[in-house]
C-alpha atoms as a PDB file:
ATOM      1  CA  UNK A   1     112.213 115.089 114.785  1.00  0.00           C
ATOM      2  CA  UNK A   2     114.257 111.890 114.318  1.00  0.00           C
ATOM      3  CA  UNK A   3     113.354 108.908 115.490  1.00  0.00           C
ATOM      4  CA  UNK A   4     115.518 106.400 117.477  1.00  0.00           C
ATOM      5  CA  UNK A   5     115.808 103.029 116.097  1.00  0.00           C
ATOM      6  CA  UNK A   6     116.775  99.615 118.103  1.00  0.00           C
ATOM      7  CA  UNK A   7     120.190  99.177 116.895  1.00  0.00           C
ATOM      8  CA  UNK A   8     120.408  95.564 115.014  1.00  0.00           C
ATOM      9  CA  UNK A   9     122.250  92.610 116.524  1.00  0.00           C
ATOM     10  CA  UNK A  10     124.664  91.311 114.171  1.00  0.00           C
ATOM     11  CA  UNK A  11     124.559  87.240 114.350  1.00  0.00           C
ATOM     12  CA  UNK A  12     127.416  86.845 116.405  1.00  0.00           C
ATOM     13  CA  UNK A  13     125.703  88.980 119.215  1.00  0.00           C
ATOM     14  CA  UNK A  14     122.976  86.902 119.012  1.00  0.00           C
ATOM     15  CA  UNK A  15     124.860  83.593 119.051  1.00  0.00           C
ATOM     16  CA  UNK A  16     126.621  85.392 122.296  1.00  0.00           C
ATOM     17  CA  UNK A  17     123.849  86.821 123.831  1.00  0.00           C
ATOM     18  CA  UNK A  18     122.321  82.671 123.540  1.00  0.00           C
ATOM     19  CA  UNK A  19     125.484  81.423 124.598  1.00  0.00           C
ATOM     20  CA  UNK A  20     125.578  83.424 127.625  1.00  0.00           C
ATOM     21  CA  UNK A  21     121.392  82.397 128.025  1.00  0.00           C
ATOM     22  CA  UNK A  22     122.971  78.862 127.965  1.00  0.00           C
ATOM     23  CA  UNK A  23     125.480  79.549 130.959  1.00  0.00           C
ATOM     24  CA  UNK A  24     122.016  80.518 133.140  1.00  0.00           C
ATOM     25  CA  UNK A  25     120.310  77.585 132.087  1.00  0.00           C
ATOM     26  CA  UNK A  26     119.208  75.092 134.647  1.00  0.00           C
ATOM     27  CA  UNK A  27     117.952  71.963 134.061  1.00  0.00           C
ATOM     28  CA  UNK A  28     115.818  69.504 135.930  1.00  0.00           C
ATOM     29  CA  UNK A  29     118.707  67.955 138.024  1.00  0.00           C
ATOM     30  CA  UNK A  30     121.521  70.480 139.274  1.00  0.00           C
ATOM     31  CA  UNK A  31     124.183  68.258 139.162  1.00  0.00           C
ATOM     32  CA  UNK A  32     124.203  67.454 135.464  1.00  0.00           C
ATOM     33  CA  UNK A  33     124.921  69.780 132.560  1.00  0.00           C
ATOM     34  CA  UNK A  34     122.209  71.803 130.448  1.00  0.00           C
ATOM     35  CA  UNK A  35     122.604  70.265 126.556  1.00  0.00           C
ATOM     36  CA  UNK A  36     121.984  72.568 124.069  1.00  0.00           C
ATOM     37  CA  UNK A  37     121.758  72.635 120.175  1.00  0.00           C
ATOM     38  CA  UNK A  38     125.025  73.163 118.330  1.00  0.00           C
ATOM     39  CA  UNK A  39     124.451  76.632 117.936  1.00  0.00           C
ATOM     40  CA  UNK A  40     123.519  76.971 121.595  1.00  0.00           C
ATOM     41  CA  UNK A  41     126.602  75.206 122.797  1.00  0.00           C
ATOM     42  CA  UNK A  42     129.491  74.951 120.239  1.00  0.00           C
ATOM     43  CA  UNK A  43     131.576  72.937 123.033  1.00  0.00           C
ATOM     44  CA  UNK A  44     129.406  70.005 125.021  1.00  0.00           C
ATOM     45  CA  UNK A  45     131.524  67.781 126.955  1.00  0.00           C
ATOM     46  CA  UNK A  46     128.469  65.009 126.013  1.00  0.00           C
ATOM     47  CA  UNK A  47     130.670  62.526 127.436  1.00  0.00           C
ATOM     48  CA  UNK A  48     130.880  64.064 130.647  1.00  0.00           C
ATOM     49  CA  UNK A  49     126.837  64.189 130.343  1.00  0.00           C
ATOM     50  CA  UNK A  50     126.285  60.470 130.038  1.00  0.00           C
ATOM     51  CA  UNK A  51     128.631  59.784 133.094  1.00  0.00           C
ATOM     52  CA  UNK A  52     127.197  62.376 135.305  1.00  0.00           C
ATOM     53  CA  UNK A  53     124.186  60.514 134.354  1.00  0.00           C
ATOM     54  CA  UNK A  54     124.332  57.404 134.802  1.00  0.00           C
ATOM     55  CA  UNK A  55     126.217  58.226 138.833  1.00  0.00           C
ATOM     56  CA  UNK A  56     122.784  59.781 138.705  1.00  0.00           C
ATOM     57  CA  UNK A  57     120.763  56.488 138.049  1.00  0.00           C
ATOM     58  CA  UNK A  58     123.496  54.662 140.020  1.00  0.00           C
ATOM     59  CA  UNK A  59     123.068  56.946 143.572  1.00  0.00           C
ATOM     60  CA  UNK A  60     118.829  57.303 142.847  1.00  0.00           C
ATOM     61  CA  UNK A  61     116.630  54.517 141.010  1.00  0.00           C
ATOM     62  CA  UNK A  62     115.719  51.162 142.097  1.00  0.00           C
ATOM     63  CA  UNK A  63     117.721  48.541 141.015  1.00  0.00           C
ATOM     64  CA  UNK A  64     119.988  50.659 139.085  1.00  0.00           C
ATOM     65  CA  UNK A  65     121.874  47.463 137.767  1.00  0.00           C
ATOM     66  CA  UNK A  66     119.363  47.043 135.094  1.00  0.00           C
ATOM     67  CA  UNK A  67     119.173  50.658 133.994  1.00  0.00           C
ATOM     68  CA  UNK A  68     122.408  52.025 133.934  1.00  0.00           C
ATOM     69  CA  UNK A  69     123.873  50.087 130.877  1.00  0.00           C
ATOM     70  CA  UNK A  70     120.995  52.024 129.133  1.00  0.00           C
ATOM     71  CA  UNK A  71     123.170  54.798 130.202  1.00  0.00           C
ATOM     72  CA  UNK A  72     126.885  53.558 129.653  1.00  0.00           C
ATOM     73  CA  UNK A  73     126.304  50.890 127.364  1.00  0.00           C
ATOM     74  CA  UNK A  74     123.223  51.888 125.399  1.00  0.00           C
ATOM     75  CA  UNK A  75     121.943  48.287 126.394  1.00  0.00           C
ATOM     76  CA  UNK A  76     117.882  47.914 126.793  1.00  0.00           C
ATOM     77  CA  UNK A  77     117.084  46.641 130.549  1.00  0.00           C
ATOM     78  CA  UNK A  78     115.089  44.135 128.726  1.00  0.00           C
ATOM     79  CA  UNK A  79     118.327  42.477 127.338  1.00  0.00           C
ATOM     80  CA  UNK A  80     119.992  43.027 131.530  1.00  0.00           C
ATOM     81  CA  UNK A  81     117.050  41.045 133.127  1.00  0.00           C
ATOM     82  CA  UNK A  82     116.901  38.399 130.433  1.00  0.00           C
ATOM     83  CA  UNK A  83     120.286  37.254 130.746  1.00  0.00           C
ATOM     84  CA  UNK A  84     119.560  36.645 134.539  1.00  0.00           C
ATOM     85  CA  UNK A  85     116.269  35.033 134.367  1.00  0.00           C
ATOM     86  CA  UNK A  86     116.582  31.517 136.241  1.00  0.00           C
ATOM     87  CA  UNK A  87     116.091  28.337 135.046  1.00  0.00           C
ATOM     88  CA  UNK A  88     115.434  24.907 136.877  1.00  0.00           C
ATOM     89  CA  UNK A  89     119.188  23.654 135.870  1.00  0.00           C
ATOM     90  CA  UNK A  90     120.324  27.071 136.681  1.00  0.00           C
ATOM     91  CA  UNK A  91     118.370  27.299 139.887  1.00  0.00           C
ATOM     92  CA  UNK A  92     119.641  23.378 140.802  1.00  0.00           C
ATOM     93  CA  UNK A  93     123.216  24.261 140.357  1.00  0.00           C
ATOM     94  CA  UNK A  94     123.163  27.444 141.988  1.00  0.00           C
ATOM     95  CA  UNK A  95     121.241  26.002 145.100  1.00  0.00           C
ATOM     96  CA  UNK A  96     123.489  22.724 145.325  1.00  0.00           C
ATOM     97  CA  UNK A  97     120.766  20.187 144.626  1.00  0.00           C
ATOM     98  CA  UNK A  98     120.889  17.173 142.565  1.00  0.00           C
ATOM     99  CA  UNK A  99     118.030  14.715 141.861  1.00  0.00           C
ATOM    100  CA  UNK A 100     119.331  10.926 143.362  1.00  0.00           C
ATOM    101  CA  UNK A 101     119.569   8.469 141.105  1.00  0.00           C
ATOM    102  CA  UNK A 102     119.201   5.082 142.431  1.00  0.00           C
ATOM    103  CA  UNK A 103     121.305   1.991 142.132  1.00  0.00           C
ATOM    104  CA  UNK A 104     120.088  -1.150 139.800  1.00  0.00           C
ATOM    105  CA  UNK A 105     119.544  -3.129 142.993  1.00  0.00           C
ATOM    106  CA  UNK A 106     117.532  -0.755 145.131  1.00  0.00           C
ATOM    107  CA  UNK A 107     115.209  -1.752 147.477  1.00  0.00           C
ATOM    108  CA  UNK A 108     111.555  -0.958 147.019  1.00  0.00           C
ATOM    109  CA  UNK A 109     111.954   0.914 150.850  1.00  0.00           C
ATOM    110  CA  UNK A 110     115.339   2.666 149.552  1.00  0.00           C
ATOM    111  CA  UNK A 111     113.186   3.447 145.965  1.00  0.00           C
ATOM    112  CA  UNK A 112     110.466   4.752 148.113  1.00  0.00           C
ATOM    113  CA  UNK A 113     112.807   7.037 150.430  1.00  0.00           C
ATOM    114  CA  UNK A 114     114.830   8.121 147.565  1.00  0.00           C
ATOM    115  CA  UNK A 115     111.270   9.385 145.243  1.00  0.00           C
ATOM    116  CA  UNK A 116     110.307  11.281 148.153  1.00  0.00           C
ATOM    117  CA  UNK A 117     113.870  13.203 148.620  1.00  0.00           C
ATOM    118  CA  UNK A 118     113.622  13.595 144.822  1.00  0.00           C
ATOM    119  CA  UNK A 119     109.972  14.815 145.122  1.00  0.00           C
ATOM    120  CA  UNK A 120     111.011  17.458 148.224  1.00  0.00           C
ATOM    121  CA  UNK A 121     114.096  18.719 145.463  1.00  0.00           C
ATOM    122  CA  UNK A 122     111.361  19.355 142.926  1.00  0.00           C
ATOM    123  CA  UNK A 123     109.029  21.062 145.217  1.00  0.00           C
ATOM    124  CA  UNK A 124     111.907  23.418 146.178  1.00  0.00           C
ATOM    125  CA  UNK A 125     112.869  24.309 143.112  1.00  0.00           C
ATOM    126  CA  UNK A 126     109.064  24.521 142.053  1.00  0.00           C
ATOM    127  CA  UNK A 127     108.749  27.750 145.090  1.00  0.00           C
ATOM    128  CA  UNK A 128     112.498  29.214 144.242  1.00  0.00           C
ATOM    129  CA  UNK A 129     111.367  29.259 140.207  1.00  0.00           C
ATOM    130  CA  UNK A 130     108.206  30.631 141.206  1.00  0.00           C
ATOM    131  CA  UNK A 131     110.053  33.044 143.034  1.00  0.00           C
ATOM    132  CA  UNK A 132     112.799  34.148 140.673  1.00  0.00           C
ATOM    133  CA  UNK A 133     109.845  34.567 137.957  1.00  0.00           C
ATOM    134  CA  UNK A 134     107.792  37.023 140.511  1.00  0.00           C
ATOM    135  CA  UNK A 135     110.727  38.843 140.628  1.00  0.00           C
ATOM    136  CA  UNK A 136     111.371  38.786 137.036  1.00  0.00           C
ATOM    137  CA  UNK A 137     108.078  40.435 136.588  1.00  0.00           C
ATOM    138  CA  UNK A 138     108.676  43.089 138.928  1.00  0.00           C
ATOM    139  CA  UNK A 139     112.100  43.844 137.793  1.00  0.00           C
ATOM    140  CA  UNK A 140     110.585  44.196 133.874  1.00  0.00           C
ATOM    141  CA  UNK A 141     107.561  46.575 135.186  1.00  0.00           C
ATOM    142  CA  UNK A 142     110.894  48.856 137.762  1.00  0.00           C
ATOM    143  CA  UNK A 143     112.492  48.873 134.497  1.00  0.00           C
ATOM    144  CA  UNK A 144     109.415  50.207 132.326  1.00  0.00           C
ATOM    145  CA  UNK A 145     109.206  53.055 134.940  1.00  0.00           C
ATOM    146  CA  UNK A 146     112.754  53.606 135.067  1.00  0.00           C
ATOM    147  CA  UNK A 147     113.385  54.150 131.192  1.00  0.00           C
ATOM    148  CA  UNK A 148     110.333  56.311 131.514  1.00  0.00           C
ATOM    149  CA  UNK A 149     112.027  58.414 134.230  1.00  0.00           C
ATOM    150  CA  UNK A 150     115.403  58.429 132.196  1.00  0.00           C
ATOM    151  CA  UNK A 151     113.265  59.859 129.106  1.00  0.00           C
ATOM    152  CA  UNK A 152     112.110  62.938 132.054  1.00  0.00           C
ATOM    153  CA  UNK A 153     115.859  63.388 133.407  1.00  0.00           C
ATOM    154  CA  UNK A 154     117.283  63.562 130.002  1.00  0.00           C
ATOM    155  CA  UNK A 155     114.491  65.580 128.621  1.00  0.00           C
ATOM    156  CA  UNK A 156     114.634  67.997 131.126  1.00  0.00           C
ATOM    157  CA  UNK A 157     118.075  68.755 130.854  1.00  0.00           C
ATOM    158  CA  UNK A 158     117.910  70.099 127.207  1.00  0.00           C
ATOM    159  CA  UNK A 159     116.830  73.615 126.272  1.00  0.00           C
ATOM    160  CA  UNK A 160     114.094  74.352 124.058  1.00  0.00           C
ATOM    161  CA  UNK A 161     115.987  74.648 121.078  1.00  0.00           C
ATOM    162  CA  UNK A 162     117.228  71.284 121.416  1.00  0.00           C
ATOM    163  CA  UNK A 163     113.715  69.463 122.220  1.00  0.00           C
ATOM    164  CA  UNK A 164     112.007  71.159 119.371  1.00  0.00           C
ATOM    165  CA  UNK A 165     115.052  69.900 117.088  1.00  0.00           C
ATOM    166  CA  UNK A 166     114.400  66.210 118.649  1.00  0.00           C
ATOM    167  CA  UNK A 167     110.894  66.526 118.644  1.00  0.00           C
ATOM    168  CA  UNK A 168     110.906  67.182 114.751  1.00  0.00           C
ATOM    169  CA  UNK A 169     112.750  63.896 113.996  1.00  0.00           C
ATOM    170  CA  UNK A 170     110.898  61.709 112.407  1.00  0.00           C
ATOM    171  CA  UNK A 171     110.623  58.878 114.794  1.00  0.00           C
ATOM    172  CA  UNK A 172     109.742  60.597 117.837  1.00  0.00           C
ATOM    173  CA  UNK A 173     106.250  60.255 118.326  1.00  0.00           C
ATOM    174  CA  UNK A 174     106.352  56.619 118.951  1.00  0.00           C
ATOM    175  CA  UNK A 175     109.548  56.470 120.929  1.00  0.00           C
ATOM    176  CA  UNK A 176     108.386  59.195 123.194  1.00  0.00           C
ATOM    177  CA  UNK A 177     104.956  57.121 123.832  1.00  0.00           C
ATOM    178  CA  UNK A 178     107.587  54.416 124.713  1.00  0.00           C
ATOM    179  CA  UNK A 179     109.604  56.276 126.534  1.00  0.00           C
ATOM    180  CA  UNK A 180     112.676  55.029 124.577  1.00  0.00           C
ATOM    181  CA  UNK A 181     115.602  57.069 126.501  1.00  0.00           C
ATOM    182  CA  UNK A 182     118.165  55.053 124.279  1.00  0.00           C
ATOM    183  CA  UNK A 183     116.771  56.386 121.142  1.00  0.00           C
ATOM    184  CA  UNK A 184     116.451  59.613 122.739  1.00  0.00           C
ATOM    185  CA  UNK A 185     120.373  59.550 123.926  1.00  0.00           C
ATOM    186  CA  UNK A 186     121.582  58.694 120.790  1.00  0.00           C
ATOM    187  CA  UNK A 187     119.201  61.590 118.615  1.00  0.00           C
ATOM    188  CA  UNK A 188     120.478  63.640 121.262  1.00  0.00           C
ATOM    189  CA  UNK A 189     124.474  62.938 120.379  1.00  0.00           C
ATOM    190  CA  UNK A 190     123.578  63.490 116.958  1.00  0.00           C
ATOM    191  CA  UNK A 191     121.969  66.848 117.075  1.00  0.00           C
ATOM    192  CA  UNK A 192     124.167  68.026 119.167  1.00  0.00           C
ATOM    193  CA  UNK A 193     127.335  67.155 116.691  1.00  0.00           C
ATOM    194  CA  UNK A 194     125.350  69.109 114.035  1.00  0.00           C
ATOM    195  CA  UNK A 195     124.055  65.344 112.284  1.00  0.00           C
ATOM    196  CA  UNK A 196     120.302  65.886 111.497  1.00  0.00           C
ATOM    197  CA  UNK A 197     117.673  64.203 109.294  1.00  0.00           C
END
């Protein structure tokens, strides 16, 4: 009696049959694109990725102005919220206020008068610095959360293949407990183009 064997997949069914898996594949978000290894996925418009991504943190997170150069520009948030951090000459200048300086031949009423507008300037800035610095802190702990979300989006919208390939890089264990998404984006461009460790 003869026996009837599976019939063997030659390699280029295989890569078909896993490119056609591929076309099936949905990610985490719907509107962006499934990445897959290079064998996966010979063509990857990962351009087309990063901007679909970042309309993503655009139209979704809070204050998306200090995550989405992550995104575009491959820029920590860190490095966004730094540059905007107020100072008490920044804060004075932006606000319109000046400190009086008085005139060699002041009066010890107009000296008085002219302490106490000086002293009601310093308290104001005092309350808008202590304000700008609250929301400093909040903005650096949004952030935090935010990269940490980015790591899930872009995480999410890779297939198996392509997270065990990431996952074997050397340096993944401690940017994944950071959450690094620009590491992550940038391992991600080079597996994809074929360039592993």
């Amino acid at each position: 009696m003869a026996t009837q064997t599976d019939p063997i997949k030659t390699t280029e069914e295989t890569t078909e049959t896993d490119r056609s898996a591929m076309r099936n594949l949905k990610g985490k978000i719907d509107l962006l694109s499934v990445l897959g290894t290079k064998a996966e996925r010979t063509s990857q418009n990962y351009a087309a990725f990063l901007k679909a991504l970042e309309t993503h943190v655009l139209t979704t997170f809070k204050r998306p102005e200090d995550i989405a150069p992550a995104v575009s520009d491959l820029i920590y948030p860190q490095v966004t919220i730094s540059k905007n951090v107020s100072t008490r000459r920044r804060l004075m200048a932006t606000n319109g206020l000046e400190f009086e300086e008085g005139p060699i031949d002041e009066t010890k009423d107009e000296k008085d008068a002219r302490e106490t507008r000086n002293k009601d300037i310093n308290e104001s800035v005092e309350l808008l610095l202590k304000s700008e610095l609250t929301d400093y802190t909040k903005r650096a702990v949004l952030a935090k959360s935010n990269m940490a979300s980015l790591w899930g989006i872009v995480i999410g919208q890779c297939t198996d293949s392509l997270q065990e390939q990431i996952r074997a890089e050397g340096e993944y264990e401690t940017n994944s407990s950071n959450y690094d998404s620009i590491w992550l984006i940038k391992m991600l461009k080079k597996v994809i183009s074929g360039v592993t460790a």
